[in-house]
PDB file of N, CA and C in Angstrom:
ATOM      1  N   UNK A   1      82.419 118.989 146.398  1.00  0.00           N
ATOM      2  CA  UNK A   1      82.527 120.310 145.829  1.00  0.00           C
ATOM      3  C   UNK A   1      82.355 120.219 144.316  1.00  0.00           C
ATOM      4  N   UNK A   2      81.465 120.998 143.429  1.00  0.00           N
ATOM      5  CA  UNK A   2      81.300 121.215 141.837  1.00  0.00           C
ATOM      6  C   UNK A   2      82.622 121.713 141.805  1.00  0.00           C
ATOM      7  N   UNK A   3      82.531 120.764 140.228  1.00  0.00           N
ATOM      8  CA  UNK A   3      83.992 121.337 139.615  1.00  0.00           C
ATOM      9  C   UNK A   3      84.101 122.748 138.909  1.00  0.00           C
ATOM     10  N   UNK A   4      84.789 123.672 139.259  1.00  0.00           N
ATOM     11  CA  UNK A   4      85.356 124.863 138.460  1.00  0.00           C
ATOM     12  C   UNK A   4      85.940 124.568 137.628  1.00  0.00           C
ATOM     13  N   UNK A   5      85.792 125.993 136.628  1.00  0.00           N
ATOM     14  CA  UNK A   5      86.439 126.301 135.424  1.00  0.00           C
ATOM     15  C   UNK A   5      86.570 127.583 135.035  1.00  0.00           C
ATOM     16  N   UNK A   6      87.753 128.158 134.388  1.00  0.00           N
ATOM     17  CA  UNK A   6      88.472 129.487 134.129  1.00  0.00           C
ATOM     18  C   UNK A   6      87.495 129.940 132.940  1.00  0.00           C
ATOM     19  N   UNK A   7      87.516 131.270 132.646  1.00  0.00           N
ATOM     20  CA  UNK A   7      86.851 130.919 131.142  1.00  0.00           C
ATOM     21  C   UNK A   7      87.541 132.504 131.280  1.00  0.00           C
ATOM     22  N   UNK A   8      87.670 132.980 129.838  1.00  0.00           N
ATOM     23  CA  UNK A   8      88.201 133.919 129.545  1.00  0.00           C
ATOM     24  C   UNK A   8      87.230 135.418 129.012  1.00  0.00           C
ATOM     25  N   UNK A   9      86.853 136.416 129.615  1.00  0.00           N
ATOM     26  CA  UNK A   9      86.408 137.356 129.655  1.00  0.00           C
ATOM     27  C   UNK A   9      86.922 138.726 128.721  1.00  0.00           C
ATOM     28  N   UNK A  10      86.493 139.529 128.188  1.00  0.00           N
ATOM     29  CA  UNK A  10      86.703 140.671 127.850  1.00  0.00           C
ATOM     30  C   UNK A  10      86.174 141.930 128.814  1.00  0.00           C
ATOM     31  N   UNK A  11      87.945 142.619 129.206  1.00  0.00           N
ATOM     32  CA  UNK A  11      87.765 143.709 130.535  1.00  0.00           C
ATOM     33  C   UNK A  11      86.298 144.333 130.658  1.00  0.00           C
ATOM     34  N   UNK A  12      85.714 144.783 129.258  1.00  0.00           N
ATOM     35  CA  UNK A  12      84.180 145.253 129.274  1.00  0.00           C
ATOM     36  C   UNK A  12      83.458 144.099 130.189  1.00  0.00           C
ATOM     37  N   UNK A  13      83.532 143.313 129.771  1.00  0.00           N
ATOM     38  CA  UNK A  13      82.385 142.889 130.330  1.00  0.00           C
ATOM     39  C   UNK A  13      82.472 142.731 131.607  1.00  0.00           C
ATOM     40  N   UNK A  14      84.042 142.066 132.246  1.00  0.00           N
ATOM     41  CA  UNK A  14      84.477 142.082 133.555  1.00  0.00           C
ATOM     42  C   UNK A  14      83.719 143.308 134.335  1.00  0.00           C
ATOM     43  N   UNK A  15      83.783 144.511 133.782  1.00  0.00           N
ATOM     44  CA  UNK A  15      83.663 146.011 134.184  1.00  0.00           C
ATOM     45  C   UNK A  15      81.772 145.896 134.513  1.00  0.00           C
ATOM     46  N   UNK A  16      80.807 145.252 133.461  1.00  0.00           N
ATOM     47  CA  UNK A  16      79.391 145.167 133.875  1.00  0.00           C
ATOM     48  C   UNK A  16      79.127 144.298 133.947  1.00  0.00           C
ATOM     49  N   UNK A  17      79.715 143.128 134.724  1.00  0.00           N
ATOM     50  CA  UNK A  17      79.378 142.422 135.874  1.00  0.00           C
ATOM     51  C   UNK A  17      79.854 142.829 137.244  1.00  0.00           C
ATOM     52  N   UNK A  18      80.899 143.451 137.493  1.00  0.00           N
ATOM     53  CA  UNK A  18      80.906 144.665 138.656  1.00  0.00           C
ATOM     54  C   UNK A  18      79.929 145.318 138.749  1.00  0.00           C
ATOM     55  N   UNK A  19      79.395 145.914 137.887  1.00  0.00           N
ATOM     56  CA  UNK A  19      77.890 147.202 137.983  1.00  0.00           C
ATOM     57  C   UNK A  19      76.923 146.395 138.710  1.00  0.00           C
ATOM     58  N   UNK A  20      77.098 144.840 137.564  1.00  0.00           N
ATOM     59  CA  UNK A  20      75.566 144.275 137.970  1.00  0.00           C
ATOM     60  C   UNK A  20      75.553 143.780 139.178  1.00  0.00           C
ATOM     61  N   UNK A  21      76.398 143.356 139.937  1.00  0.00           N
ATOM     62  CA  UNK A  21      76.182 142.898 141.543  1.00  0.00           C
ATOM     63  C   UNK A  21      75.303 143.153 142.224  1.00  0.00           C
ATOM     64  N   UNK A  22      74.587 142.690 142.792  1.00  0.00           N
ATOM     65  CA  UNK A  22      73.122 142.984 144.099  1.00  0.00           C
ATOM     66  C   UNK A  22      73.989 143.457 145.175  1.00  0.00           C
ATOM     67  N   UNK A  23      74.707 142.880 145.893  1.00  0.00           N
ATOM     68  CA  UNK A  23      75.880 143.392 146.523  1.00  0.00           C
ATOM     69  C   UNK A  23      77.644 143.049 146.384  1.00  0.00           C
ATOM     70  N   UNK A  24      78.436 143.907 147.421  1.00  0.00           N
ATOM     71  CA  UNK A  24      79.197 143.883 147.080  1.00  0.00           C
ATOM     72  C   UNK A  24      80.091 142.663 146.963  1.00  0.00           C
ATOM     73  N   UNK A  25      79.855 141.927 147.668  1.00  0.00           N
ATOM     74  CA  UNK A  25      80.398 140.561 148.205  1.00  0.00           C
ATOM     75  C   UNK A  25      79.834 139.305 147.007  1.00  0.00           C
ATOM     76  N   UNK A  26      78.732 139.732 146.186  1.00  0.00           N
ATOM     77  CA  UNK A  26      78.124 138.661 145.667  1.00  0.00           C
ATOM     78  C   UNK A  26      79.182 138.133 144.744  1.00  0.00           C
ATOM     79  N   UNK A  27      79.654 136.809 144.727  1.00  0.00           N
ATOM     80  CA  UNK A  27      80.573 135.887 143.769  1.00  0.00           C
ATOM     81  C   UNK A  27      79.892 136.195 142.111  1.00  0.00           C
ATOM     82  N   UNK A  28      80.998 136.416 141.450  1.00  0.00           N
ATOM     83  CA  UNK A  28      80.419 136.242 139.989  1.00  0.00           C
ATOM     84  C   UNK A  28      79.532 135.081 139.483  1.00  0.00           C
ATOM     85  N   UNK A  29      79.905 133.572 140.227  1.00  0.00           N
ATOM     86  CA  UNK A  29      79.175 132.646 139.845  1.00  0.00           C
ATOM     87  C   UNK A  29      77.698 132.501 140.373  1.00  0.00           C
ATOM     88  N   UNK A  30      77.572 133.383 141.170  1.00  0.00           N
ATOM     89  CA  UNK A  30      75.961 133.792 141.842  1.00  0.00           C
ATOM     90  C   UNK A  30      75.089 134.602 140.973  1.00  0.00           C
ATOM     91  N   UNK A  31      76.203 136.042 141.107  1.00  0.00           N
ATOM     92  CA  UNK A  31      75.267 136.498 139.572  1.00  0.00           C
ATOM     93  C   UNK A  31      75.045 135.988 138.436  1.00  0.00           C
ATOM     94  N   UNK A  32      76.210 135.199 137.668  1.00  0.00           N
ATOM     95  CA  UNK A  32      76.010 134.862 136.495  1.00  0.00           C
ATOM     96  C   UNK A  32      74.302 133.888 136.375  1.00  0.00           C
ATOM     97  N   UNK A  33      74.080 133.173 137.518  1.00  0.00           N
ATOM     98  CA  UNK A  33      73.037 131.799 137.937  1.00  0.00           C
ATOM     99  C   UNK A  33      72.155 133.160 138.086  1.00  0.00           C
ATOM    100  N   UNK A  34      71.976 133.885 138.083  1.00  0.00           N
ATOM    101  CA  UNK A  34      70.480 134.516 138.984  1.00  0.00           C
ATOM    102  C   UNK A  34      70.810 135.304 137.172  1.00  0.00           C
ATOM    103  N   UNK A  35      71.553 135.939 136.393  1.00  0.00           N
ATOM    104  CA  UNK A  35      70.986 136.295 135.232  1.00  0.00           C
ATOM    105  C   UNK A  35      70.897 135.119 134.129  1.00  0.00           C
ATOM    106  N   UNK A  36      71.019 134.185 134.524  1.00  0.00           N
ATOM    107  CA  UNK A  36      70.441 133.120 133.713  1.00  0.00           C
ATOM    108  C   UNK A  36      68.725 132.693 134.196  1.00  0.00           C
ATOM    109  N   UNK A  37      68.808 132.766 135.600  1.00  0.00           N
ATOM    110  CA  UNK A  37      67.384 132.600 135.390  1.00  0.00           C
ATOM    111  C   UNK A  37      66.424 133.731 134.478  1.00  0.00           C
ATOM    112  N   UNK A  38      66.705 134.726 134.799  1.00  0.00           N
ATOM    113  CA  UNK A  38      66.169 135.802 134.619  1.00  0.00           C
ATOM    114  C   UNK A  38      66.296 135.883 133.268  1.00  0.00           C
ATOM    115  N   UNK A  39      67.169 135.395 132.359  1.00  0.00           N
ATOM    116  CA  UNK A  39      67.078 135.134 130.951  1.00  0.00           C
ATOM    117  C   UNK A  39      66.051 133.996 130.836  1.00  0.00           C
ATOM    118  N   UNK A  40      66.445 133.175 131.342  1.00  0.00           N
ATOM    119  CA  UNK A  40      64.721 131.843 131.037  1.00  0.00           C
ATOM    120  C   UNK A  40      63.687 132.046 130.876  1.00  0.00           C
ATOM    121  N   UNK A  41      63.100 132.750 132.247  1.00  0.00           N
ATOM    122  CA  UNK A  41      61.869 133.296 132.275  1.00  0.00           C
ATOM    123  C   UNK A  41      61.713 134.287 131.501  1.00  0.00           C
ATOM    124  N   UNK A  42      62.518 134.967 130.932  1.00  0.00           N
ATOM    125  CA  UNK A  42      62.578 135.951 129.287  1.00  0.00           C
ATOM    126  C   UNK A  42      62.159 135.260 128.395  1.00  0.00           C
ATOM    127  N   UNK A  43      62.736 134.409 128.106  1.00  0.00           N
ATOM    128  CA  UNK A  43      62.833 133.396 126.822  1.00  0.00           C
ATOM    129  C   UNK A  43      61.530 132.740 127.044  1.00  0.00           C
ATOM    130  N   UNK A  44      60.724 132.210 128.273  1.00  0.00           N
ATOM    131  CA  UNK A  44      59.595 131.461 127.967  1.00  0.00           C
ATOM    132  C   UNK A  44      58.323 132.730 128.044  1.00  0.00           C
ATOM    133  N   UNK A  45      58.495 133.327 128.456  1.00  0.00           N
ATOM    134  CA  UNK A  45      57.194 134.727 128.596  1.00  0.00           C
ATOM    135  C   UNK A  45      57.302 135.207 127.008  1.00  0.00           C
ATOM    136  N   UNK A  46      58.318 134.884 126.166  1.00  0.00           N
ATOM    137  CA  UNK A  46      58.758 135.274 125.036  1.00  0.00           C
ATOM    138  C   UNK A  46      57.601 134.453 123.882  1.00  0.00           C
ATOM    139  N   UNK A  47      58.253 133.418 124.288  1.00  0.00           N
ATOM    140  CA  UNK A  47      57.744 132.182 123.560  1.00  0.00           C
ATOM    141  C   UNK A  47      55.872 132.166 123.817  1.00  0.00           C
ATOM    142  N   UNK A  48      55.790 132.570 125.163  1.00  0.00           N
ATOM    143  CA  UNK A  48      54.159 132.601 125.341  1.00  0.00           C
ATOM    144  C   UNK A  48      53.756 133.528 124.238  1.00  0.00           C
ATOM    145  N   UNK A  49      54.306 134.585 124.376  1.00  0.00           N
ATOM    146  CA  UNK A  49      53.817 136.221 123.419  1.00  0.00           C
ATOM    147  C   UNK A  49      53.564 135.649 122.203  1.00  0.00           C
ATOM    148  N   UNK A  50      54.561 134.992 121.722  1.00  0.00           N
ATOM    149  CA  UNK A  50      54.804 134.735 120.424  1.00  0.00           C
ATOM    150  C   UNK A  50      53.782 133.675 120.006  1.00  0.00           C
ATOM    151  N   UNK A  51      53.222 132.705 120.662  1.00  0.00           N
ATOM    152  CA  UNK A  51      52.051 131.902 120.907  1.00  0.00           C
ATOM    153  C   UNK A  51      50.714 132.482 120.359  1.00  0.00           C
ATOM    154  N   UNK A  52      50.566 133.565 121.490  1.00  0.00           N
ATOM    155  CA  UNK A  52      49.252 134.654 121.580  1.00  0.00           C
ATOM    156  C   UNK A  52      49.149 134.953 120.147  1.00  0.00           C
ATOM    157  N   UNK A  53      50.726 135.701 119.781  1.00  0.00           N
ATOM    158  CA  UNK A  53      50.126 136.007 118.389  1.00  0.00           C
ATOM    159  C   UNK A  53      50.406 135.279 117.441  1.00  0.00           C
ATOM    160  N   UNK A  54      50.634 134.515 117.150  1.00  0.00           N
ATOM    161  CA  UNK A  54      50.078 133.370 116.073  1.00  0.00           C
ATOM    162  C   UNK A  54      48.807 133.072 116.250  1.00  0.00           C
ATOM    163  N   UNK A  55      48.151 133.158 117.508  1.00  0.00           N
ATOM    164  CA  UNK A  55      46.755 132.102 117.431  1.00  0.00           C
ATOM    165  C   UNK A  55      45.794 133.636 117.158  1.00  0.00           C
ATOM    166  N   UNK A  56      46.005 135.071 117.389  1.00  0.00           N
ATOM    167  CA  UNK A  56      45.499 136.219 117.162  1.00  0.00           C
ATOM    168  C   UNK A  56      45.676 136.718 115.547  1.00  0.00           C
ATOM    169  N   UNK A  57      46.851 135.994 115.002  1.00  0.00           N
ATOM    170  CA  UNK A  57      46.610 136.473 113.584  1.00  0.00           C
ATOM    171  C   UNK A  57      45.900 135.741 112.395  1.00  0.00           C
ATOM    172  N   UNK A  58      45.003 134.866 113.226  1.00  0.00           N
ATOM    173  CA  UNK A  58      44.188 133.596 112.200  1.00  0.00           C
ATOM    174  C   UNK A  58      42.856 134.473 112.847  1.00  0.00           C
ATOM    175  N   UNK A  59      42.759 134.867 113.796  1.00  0.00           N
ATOM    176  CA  UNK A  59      41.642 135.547 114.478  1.00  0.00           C
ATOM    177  C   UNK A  59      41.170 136.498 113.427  1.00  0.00           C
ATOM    178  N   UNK A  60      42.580 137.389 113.504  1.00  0.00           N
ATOM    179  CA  UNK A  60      42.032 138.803 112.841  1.00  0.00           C
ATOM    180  C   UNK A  60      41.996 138.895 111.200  1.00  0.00           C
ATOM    181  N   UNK A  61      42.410 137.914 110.382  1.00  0.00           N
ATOM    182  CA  UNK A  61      42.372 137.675 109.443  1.00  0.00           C
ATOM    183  C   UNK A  61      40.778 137.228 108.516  1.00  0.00           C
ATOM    184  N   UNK A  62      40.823 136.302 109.810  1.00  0.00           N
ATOM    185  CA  UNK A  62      38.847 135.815 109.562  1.00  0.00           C
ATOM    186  C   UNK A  62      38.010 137.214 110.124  1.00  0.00           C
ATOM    187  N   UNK A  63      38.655 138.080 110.484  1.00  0.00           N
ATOM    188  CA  UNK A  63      37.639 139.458 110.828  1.00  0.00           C
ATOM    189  C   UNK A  63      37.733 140.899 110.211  1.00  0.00           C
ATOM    190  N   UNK A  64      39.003 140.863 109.873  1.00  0.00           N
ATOM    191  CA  UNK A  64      39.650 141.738 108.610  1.00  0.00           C
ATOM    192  C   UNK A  64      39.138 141.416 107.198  1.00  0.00           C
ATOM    193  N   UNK A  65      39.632 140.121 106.456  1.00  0.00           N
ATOM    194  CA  UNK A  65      39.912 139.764 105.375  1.00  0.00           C
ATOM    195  C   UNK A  65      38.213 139.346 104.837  1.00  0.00           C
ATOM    196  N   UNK A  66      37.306 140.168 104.777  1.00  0.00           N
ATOM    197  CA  UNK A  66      36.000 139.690 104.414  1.00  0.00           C
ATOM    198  C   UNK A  66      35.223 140.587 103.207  1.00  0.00           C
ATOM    199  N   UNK A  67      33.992 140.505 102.353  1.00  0.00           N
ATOM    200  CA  UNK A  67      33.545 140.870 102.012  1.00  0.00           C
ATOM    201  C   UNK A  67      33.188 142.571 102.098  1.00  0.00           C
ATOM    202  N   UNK A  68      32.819 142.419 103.303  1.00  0.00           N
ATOM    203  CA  UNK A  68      32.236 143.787 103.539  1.00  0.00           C
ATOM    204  C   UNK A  68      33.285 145.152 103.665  1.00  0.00           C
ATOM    205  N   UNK A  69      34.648 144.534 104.390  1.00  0.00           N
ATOM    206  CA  UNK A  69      35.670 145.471 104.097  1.00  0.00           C
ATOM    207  C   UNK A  69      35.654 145.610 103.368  1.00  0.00           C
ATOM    208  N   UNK A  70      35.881 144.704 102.012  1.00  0.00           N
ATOM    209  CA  UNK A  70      36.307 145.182 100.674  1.00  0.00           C
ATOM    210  C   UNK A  70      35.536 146.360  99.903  1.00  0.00           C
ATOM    211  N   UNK A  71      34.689 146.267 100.445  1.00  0.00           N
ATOM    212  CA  UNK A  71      33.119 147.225  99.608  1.00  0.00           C
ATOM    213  C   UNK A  71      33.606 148.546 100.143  1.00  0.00           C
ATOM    214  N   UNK A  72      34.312 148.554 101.214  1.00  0.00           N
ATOM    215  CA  UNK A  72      34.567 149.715 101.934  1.00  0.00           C
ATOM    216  C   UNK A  72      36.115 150.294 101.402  1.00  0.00           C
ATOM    217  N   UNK A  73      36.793 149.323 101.114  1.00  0.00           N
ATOM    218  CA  UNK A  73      38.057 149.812 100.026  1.00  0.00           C
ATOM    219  C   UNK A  73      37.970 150.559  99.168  1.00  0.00           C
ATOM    220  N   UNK A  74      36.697 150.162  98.256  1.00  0.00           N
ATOM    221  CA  UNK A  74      36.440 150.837  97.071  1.00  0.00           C
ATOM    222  C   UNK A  74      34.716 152.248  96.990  1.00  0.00           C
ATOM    223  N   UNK A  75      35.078 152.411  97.801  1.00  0.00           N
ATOM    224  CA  UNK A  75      34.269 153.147  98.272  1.00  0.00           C
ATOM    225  C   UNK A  75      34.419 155.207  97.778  1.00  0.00           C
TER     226      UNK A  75
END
């Protein structure tokens, strides 16, 4: 058997992890594991985004930042 441990809560939150249950029976330590995944796959779809645009703002810079705009600034 994994070892347990107590950890100390504030009634709020006690109160929306009741809400969040899939059902009624589901153990807190079930939900807590299924919104941790669901935070991961946040955090790495995150990290992808954040990827995209770094490699999109060297893109648009070399397509923005040119000559011919400028002529059009002062126009």
């Amino acid at each position: 058997m994994a070892e347990v441990t107590t950890i100390q809560l504030d009634k709020s939150i006690l109160e929306n992890l009741k809400k969040s249950k899939e059902y009624p029976r589901q153990s807190y330590n079930e939900l807590i594991v299924h919104m941790l995944e669901i935070f991961k796959n946040i955090k790495s779809k995150n990290q992808y985004d954040e990827f995209l645009h770094k490699i999109q703002q060297q893109k648009m810079r070399e397509l923005w930042d040119n000559e011919k705009d400028e002529v059009w600034n002062n126009v």
